[in-house]
Protein backbone atom coordinates (compact mmCIF):
# COMPACT_ATOMS: atom_id res chain seq x y z
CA UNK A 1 0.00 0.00 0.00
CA UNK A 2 1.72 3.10 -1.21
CA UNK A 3 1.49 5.68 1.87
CA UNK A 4 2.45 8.80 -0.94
CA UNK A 5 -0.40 7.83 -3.09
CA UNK A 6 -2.87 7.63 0.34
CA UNK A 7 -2.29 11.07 1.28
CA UNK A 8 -4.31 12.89 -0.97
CA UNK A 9 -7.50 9.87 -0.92
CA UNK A 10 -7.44 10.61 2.82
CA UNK A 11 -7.76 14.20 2.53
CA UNK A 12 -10.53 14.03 0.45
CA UNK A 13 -12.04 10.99 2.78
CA UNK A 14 -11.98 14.04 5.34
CA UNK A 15 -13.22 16.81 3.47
CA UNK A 16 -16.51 14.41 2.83
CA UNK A 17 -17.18 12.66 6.35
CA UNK A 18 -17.11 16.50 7.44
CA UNK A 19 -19.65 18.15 4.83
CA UNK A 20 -21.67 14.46 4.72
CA UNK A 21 -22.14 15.32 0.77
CA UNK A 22 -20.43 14.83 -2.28
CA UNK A 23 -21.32 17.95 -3.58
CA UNK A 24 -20.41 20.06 -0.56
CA UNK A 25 -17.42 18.33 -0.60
CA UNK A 26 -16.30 18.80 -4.18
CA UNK A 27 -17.41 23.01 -3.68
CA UNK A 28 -14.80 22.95 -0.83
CA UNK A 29 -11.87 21.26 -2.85
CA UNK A 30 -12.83 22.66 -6.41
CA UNK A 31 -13.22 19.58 -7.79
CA UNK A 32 -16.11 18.05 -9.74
CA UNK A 33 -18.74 16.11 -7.42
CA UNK A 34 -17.16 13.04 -10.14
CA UNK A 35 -13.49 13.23 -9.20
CA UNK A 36 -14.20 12.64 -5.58
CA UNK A 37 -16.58 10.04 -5.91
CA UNK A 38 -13.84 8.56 -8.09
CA UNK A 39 -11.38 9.04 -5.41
CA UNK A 40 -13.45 7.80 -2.18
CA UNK A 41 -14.16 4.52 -4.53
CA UNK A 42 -10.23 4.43 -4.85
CA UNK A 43 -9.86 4.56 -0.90
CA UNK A 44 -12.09 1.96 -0.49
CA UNK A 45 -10.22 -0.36 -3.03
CA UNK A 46 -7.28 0.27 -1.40
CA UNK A 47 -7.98 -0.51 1.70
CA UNK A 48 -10.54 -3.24 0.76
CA UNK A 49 -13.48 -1.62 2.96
CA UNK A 50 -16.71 0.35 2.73
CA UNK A 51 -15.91 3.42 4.53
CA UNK A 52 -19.16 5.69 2.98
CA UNK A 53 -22.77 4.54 2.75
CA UNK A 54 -25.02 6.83 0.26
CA UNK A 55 -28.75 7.96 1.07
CA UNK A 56 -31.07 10.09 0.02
CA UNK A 57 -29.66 12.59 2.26
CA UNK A 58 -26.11 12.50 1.41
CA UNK A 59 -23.44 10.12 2.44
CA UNK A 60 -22.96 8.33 6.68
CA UNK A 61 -19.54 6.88 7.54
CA UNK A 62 -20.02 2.81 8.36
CA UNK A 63 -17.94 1.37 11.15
CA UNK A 64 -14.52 1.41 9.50
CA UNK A 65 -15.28 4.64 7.76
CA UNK A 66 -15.42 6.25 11.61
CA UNK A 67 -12.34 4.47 12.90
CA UNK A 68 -10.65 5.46 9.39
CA UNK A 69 -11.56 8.78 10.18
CA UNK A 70 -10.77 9.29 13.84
CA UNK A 71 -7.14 8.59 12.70
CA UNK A 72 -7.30 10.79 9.84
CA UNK A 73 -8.69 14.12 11.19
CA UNK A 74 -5.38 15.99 12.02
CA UNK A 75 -4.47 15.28 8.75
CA UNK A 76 -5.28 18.22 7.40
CA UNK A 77 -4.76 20.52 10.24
CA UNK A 78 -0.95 18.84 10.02
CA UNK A 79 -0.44 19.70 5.98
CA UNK A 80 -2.00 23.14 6.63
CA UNK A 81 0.32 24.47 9.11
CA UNK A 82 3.14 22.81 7.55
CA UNK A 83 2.79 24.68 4.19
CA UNK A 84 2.49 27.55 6.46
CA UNK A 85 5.83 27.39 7.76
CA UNK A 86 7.08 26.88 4.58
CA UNK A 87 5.32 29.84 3.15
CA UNK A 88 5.53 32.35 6.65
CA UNK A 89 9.07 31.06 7.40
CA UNK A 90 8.69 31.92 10.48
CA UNK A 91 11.17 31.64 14.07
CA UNK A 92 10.64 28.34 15.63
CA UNK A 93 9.18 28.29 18.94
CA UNK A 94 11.68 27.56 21.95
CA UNK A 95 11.96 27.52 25.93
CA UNK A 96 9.98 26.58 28.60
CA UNK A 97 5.83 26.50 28.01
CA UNK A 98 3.57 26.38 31.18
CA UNK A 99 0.27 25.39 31.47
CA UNK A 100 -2.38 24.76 34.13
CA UNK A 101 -4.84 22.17 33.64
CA UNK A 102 -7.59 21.23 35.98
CA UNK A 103 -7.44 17.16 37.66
CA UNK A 104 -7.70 14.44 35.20
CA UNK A 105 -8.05 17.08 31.99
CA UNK A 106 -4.26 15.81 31.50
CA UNK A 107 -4.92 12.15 30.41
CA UNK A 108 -6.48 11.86 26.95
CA UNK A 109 -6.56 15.51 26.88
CA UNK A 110 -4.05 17.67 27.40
CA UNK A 111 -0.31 14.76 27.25
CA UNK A 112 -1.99 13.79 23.90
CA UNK A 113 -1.95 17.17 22.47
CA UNK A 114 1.26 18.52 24.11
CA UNK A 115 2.55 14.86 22.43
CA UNK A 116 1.63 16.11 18.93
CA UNK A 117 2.48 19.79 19.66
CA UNK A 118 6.12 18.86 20.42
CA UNK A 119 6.33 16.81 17.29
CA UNK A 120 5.53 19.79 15.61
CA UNK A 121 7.31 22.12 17.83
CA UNK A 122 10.14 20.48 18.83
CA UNK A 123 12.00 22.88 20.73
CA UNK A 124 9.39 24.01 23.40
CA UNK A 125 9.74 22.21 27.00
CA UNK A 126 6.54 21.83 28.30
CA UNK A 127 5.58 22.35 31.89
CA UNK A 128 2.31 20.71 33.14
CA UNK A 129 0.45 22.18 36.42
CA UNK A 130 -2.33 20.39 37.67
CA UNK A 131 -4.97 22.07 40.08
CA UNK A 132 -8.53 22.25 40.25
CA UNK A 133 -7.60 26.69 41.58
CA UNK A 134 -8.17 29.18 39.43
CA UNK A 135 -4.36 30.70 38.27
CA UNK A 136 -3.54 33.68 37.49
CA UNK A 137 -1.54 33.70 34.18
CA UNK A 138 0.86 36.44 34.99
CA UNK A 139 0.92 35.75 39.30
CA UNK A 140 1.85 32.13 38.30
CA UNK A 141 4.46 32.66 35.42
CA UNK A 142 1.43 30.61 33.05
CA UNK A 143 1.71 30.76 29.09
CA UNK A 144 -1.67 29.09 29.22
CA UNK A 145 -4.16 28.49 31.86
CA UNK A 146 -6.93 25.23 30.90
CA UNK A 147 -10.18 26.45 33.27
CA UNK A 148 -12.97 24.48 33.89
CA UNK A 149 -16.32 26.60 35.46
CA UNK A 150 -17.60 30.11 35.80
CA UNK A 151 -15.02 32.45 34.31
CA UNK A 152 -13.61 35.25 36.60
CA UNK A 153 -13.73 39.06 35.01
CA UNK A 154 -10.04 39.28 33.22
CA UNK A 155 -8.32 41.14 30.85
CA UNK A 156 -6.87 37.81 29.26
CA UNK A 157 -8.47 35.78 26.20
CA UNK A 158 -10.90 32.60 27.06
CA UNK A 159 -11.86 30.59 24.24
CA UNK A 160 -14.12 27.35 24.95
CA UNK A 161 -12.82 24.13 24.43
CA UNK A 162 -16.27 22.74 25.10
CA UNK A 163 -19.05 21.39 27.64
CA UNK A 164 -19.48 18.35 30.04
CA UNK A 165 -22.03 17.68 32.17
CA UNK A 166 -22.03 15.84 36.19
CA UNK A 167 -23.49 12.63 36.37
CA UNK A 168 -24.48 10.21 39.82
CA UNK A 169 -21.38 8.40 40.88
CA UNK A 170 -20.60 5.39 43.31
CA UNK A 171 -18.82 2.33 43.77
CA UNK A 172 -19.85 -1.01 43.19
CA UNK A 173 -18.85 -2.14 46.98
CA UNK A 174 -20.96 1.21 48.37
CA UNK A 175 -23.86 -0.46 46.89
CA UNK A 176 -23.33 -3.57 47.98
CA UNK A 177 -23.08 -1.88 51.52
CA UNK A 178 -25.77 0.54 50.95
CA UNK A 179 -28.56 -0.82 48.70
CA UNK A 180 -29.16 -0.24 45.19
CA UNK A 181 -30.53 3.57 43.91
CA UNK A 182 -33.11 3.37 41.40
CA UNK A 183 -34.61 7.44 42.37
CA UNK A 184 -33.83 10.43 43.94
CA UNK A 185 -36.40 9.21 46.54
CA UNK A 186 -33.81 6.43 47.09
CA UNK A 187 -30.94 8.50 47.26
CA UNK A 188 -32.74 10.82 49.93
CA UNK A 189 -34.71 8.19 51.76
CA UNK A 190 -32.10 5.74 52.00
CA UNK A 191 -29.76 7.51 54.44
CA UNK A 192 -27.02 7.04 51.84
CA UNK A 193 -24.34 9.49 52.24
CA UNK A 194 -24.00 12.51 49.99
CA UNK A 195 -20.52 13.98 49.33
CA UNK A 196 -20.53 17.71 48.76
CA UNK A 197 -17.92 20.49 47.29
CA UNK A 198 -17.91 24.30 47.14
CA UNK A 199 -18.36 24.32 43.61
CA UNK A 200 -21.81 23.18 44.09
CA UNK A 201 -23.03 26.43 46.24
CA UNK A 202 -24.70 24.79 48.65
CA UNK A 203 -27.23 23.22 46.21
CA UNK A 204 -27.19 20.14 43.34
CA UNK A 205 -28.56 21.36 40.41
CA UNK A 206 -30.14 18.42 39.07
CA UNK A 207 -31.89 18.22 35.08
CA UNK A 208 -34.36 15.65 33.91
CA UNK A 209 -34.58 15.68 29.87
CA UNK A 210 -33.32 19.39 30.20
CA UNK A 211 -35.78 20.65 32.89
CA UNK A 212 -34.56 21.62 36.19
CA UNK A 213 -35.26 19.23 39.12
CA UNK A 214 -36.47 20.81 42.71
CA UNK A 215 -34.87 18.33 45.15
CA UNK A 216 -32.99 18.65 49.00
CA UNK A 217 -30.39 16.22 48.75
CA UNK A 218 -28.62 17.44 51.99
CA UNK A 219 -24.45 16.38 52.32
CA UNK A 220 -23.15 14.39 55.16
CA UNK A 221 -19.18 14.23 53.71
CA UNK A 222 -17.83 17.82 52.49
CA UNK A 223 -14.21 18.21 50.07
CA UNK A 224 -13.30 21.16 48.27
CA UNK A 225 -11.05 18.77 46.46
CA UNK A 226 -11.94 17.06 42.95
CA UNK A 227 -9.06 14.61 43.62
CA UNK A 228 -10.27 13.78 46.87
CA UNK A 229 -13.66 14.27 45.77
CA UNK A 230 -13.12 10.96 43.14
CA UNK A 231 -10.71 8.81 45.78
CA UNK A 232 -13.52 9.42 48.81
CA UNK A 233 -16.04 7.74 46.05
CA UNK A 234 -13.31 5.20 45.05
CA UNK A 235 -13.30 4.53 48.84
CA UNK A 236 -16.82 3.81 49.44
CA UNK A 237 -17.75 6.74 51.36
CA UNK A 238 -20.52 7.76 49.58
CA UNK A 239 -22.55 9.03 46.12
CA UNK A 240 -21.53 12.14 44.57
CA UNK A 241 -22.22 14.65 41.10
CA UNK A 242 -18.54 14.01 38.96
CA UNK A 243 -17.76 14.99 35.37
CA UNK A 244 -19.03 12.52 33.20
CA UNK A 245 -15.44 12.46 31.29
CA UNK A 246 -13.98 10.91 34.80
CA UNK A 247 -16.62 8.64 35.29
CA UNK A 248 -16.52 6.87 31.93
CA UNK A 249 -12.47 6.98 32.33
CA UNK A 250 -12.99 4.90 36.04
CA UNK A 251 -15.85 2.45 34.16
CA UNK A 252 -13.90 1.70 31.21
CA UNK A 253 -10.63 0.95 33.75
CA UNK A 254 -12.73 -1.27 35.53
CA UNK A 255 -13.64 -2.76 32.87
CA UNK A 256 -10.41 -3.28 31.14
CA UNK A 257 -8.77 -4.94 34.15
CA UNK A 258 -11.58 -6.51 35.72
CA UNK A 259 -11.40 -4.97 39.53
CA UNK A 260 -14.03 -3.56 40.64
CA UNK A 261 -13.30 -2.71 43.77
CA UNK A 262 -12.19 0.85 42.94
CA UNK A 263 -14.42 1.21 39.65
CA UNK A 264 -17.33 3.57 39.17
CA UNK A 265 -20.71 2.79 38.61
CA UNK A 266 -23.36 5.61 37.13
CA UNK A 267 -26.69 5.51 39.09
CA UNK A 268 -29.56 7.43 38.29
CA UNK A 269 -28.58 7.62 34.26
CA UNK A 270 -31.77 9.90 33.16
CA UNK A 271 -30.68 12.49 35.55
CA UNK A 272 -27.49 14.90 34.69
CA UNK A 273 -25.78 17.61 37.08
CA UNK A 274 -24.80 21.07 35.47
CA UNK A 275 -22.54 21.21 32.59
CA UNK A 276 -18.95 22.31 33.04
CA UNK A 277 -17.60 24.78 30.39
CA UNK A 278 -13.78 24.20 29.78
CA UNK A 279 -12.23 27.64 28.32
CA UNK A 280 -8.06 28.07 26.88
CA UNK A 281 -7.02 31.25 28.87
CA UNK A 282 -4.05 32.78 27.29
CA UNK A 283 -2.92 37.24 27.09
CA UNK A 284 -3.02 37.05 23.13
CA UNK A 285 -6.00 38.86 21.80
CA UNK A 286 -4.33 38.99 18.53
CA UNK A 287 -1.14 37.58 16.56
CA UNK A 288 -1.30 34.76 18.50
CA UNK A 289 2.21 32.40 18.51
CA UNK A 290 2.01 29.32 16.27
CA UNK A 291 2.58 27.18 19.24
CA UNK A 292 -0.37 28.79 20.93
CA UNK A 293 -2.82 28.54 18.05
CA UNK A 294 -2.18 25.32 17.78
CA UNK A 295 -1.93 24.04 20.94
CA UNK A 296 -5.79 25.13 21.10
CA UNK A 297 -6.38 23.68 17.89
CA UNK A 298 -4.95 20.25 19.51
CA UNK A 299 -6.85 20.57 23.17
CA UNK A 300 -10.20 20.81 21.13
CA UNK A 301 -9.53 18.38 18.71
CA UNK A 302 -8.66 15.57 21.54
CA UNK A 303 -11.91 16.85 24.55
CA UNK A 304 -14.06 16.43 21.28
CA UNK A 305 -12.69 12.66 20.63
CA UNK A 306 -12.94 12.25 24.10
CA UNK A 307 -16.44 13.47 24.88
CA UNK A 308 -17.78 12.60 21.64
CA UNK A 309 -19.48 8.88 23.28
CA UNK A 310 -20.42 10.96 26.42
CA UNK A 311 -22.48 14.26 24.87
């Protein structure tokens, strides 16, 4: 399979699984709606799979066209700010980068991106912070700040990233101990133990199919630590509201290495806590460095991959 000849099939593999339409597709590349149905049935005879199913409405990826895809998607991003380099020639990015990122935004998230970023930036040393605190960029010496919440007033730049949303979380052993919670009317009535953090306000907001829920669920364990927050549930100390992102992280782990004694379980799935909005905090309101640009471009790209099961 010659890799050169690939290149260009892929790109245009892209270019369609994002506009879902031949047509749209061909607009955006200037070619004829022909050529890249020519192309796509190339692909597929290359790598001997279906990768596009046509309806009425355009065109779906199938299975392999979605796993094709999830490996191709930087593809793109890559060529473009390559030939930009070439064309801008422009001083390579050096020295020491610093960024805060909020508890367990790092895995998946953030080492996958600065992974890529120092491929393509391969002079910058990276410096990783991890606090659930808001930091001030210029108090703490930060070239970027990754803030999850309500944003504080600020002079700097905050661009989202994107949303996630709290769900129920417990053990498997708490349940065990504590009887199974199949309603809020179990959860109150049950004298299980609620574990409560600042962030909260004194109050759960709670959402049913998108309409606010008016329920006491009053907190007998109190951290103003996510990290704690997490191990006191790992523990089986009690229920609490977590990121979704975390909980399906602690599932799948379970899963993967069958132990559940320090796995997650979900309760109370048609019930969802308030969403979390994830901005990129940097001083650059315009002429941003390359490094920073993309390093957003990178953050975004990986939350969206993986959030994308969870949304």
């Amino acid at each position: 399979m010659n890799s050169v000849k690939l290149a260009p099939l892929l790109l245009i593999f892209v270019e369609v699984a994002k506009q879902k339409s031949f047509t749209k597709a061909s607009k955006k590349l200037g070619l004829s709606k022909s050529a890249v149905s020519q192309q796509i049935k190339r692909l597929e005879h290359e790598v001997k799979m279906q990768l596009l199913a046509r309806n009425t409405r355009g065109v779906v990826l199938t299975s392999n066209g979605e796993a094709l895809l999830n490996r191709s998607e930087l593809l793109t991003d890559q060529i473009y700010h390559l030939m930009q380099d070439i064309q801008q020639v422009k001083t390579q990015p050096s020295g020491r980068f610093k960024v805060s990122v909020p508890p367990f935004f790092e895995q998946n998230i953030v080492v996958p991106a600065l992974k890529q970023l120092l491929i393509e930036f391969p002079l910058i040393e990276p410096e990783i912070i991890a606090t659930d605190r808001w930091c001030d960029l210029i108090e703490h010496h930060l070239d970027v700040a990754i803030f999850g919440g309500d944003m504080r007033d600020s002079e700097y730049k905050a661009q989202s990233i994107g949303r996630i949303y709290d769900v129920f979380a417990v053990s498997p052993n708490y349940l065990k101990q504590h009887g199974s919670i199949e309603s809020l009317q179990d959860l109150v009535e049950g004298n299980h133990k609620i574990i409560a953090t600042p962030w909260q306000n004194g109050r759960m907001d709670l959402f049913e199919n998108g309409k606010a829920i008016q329920a006491k669920l009053p907190h007998t364990l109190f951290t103003n630590s996510l990290i704690t927050l997490v191990d006191m549930v790992e523990q089986d100390m009690g229920v609490a509201l977590l990121p979704q992102s975390i909980v399906k992280q602690k599932v799948s782990s379970g899963q993967l290495t069958h132990v559940f004694k320090h796995s997650f379980v979900q309760i109370l799935p048609s019930i969802k806590g308030r969403d979390w909005h994830f901005y990129f905090i940097h001083r650059y309101h315009s002429n941003k460095p390359q490094h920073i640009v993309r390093f957003y471009e990178l953050l975004s790209f990986y939350f969206t991959a993986e959030n994308r099961n969870t949304m």
